[in-house]
Protein backbone atom coordinates (compact mmCIF):
# COMPACT_ATOMS: atom_id res chain seq x y z
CA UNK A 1 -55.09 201.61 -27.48
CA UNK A 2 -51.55 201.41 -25.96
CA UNK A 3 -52.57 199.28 -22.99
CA UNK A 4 -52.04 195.48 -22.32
CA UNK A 5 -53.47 193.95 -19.70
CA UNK A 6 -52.40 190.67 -17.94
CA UNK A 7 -54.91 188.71 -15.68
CA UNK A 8 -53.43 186.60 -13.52
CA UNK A 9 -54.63 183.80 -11.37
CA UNK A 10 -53.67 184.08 -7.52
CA UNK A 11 -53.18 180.39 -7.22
CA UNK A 12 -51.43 179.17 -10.28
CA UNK A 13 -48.69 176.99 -9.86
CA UNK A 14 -45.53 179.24 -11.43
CA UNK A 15 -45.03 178.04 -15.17
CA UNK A 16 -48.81 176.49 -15.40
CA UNK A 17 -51.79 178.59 -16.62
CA UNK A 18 -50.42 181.73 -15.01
CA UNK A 19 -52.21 183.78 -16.95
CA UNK A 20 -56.47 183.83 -17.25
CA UNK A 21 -58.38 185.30 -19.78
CA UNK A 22 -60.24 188.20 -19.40
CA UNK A 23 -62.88 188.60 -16.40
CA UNK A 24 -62.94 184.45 -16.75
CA UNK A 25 -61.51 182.03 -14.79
CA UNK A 26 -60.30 180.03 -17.84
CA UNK A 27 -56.50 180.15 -18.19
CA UNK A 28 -55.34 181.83 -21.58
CA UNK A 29 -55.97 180.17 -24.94
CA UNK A 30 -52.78 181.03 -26.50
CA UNK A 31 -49.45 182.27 -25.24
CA UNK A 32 -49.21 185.46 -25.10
CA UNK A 33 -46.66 187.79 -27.27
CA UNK A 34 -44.42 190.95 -26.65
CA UNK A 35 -43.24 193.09 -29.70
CA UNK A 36 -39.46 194.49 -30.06
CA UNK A 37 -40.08 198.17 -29.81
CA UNK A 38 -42.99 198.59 -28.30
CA UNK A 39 -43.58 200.73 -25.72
CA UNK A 40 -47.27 200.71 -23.56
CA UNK A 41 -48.87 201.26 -20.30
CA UNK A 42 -48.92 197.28 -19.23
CA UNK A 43 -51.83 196.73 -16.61
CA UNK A 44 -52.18 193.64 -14.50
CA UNK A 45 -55.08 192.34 -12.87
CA UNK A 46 -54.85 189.65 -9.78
CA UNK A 47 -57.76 187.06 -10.16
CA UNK A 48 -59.36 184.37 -7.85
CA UNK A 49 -61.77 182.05 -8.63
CA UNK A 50 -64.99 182.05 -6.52
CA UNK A 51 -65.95 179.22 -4.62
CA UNK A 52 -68.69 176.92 -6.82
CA UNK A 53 -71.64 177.39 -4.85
CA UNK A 54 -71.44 181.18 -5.80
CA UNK A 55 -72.61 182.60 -8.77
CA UNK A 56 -73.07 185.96 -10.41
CA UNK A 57 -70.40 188.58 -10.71
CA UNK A 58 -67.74 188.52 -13.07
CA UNK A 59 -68.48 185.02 -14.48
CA UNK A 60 -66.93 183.34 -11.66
CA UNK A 61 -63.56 185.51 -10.24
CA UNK A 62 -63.01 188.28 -8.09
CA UNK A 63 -60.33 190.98 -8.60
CA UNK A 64 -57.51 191.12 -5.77
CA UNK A 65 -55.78 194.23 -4.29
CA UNK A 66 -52.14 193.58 -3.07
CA UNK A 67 -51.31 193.91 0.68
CA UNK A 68 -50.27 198.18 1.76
CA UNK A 69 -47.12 198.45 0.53
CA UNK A 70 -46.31 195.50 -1.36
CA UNK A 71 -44.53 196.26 -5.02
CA UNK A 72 -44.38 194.91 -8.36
CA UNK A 73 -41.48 193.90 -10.37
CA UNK A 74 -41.99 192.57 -14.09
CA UNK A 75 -38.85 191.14 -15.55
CA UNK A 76 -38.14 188.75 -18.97
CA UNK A 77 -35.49 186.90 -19.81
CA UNK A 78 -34.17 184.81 -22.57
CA UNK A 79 -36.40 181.56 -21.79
CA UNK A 80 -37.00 177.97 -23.36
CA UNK A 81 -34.22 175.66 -23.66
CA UNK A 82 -30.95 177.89 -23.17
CA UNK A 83 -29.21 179.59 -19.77
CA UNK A 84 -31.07 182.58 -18.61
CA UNK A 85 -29.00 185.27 -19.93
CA UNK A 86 -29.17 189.00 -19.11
CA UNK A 87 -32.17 191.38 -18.76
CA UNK A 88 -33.91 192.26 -21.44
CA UNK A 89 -36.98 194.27 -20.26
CA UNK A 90 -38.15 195.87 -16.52
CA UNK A 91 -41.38 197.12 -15.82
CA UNK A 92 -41.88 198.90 -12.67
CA UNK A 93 -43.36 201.78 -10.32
CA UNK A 94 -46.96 200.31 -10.15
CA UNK A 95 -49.79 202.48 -9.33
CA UNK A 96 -53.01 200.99 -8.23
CA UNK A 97 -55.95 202.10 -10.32
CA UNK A 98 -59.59 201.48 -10.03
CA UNK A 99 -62.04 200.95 -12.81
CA UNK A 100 -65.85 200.82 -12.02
CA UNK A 101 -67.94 199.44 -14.49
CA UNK A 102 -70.71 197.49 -14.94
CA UNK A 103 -71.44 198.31 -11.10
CA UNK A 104 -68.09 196.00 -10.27
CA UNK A 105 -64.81 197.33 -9.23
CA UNK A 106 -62.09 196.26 -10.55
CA UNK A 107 -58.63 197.03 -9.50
CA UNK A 108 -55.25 196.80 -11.86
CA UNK A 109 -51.78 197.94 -11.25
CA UNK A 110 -50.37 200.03 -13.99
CA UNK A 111 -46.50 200.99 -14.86
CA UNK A 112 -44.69 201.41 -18.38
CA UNK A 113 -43.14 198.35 -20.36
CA UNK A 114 -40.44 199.86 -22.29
CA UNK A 115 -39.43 196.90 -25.02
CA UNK A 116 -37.14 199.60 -26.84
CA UNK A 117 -34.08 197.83 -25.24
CA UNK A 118 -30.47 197.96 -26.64
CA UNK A 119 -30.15 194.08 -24.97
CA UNK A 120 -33.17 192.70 -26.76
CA UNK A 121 -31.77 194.35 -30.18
CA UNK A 122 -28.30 192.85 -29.21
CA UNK A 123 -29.97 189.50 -28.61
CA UNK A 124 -32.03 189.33 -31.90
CA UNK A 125 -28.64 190.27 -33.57
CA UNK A 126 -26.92 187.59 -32.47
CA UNK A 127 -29.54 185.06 -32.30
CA UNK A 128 -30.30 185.93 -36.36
CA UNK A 129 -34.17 185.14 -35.97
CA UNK A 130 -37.37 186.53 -35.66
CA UNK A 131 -39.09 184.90 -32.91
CA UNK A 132 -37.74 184.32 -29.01
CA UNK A 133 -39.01 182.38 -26.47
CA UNK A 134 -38.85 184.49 -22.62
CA UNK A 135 -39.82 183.63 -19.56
CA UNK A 136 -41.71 186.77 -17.86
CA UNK A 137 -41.25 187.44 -13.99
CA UNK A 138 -43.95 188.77 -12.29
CA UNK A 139 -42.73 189.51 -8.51
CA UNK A 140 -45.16 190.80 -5.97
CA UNK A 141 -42.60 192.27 -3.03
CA UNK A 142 -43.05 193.31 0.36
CA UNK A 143 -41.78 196.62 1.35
CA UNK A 144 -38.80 195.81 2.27
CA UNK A 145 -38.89 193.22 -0.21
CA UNK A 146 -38.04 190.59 2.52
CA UNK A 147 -40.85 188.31 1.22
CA UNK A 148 -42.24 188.35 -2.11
CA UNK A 149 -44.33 185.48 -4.42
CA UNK A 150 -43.22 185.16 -8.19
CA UNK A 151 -45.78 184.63 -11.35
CA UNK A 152 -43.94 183.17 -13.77
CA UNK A 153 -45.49 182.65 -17.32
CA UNK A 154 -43.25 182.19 -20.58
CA UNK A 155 -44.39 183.94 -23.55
CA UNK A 156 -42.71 184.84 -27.06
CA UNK A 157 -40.87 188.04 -28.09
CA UNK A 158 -40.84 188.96 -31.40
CA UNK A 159 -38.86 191.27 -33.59
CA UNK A 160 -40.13 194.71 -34.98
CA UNK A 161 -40.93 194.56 -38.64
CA UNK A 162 -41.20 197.92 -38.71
CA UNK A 163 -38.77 200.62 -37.56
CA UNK A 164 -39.67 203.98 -39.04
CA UNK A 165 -38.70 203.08 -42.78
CA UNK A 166 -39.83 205.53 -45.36
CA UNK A 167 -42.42 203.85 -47.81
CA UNK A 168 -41.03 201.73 -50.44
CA UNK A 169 -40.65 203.52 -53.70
CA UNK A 170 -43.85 202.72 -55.87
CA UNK A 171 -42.86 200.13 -59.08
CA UNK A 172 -43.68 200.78 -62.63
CA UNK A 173 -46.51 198.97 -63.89
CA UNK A 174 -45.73 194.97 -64.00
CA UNK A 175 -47.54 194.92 -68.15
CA UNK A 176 -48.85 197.93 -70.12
CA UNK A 177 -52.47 198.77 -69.80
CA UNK A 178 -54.83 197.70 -72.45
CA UNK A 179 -55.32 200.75 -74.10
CA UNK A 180 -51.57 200.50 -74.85
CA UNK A 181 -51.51 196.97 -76.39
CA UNK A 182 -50.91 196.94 -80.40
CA UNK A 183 -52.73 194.27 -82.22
CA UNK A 184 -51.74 193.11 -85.34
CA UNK A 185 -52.87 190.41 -87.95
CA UNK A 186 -49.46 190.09 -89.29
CA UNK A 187 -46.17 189.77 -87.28
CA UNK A 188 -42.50 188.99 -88.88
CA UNK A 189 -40.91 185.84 -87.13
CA UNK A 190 -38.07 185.53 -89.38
CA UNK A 191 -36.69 187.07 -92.45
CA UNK A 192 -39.35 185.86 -95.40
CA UNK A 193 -42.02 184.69 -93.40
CA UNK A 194 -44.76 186.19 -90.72
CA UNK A 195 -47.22 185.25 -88.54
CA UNK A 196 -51.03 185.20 -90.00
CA UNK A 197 -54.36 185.80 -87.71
CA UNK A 198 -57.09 185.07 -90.07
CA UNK A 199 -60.45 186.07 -89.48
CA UNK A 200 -61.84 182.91 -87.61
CA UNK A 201 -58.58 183.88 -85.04
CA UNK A 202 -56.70 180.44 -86.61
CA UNK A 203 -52.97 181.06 -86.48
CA UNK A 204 -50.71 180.55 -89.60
CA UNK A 205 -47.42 181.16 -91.27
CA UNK A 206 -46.99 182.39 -95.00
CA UNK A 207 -43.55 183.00 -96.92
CA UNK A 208 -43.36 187.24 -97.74
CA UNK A 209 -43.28 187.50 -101.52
């Protein structure tokens, strides 16, 4: 349950259709979103396309496994229309893990995200909104990190709605129930006269005697 996963295509161009959906060669529908806060195993998957005369398999891509000893680096920034500014999040230390299923192999690359950041809490401060645009960093380094190809894909950070709050004390009821309503067929409006309900529910006024 705390896992994302990001599929990415070997040959995108960086900044177009960087990221694929799942096990599909189609890029992703919808750009994707990071929460302020969170904090979750992040897993990324390198995809490339088979050729068209192939079929079967994983509906038309094959999973990638980096070079020996090549590292990756996940970074975001402050993105769309302003100066990159500082750091916000760093996600490093990937493992290589292998998933069989389905008789495929599949092969991801795991680390921590850590979004619990005091620079994207200073940023939402100061920016006063809800929603950020980044631009996400996805570095794959040689050892010595003399050579290296960068993913990037922009995507939006949000702010935490939620940060540990104690439930809201429950309100009174907004109108008393029904079995404590009062009806009455006569109701003083003014001094000398009241309000009548007659029997067939018609509403009139009389003069009190």
């Amino acid at each position: 349950m705390r896992t994302r996963t990001l599929y990415v295509d070997v040959d995108a161009v960086p900044g177009v259709n960087v990221l694929l959906q799942p096990d599909s060669p189609n890029p992703l529908n919808t750009q994707t979103a990071f929460v302020q806060g969170d904090r979750f195993t992040l897993r990324v998957a390198f995809m490339k396309r088979k050729p068209p005369e192939e079929v079967g398999g994983l509906d038309g891509v094959v999973y990638q496994e980096l070079a020996a000893g090549d590292v990756l680096v996940l970074a975001g920034r402050e993105g769309g229309n302003v100066v990159f500014g500082q750091t916000l999040f760093v996600a490093d230390g990937f493992v290589k893990v292998v998933v069989e299923e389905d008789e495929a192999e599949r092969i991801f690359y795991e680390a921590v995200c850590n979004l619990h950041t005091t620079a994207i809490a200073r940023l939402f401060q100061e920016r006063r909104t809800t929603t950020m645009a980044i631009a996400v960093d996805l570095e794959v380094q040689n050892a010595g990190n003399t050579e290296r190809v960068t993913y990037r894909f922009g995507a939006t950070l949000l702010s935490e709605a939620y940060q540990g709050e104690e439930p809201p004390e429950e309100a009174g009821l907004l109108y008393p129930p029904p079995s404590a309503l009062v009806t009455a067929d006569r109701v003083v409006i003014a001094p000398g006269w009241r309000i009548v309900v007659g029997p067939d529910g018609a509403i009139t006024t009389e003069e009190v005697v």
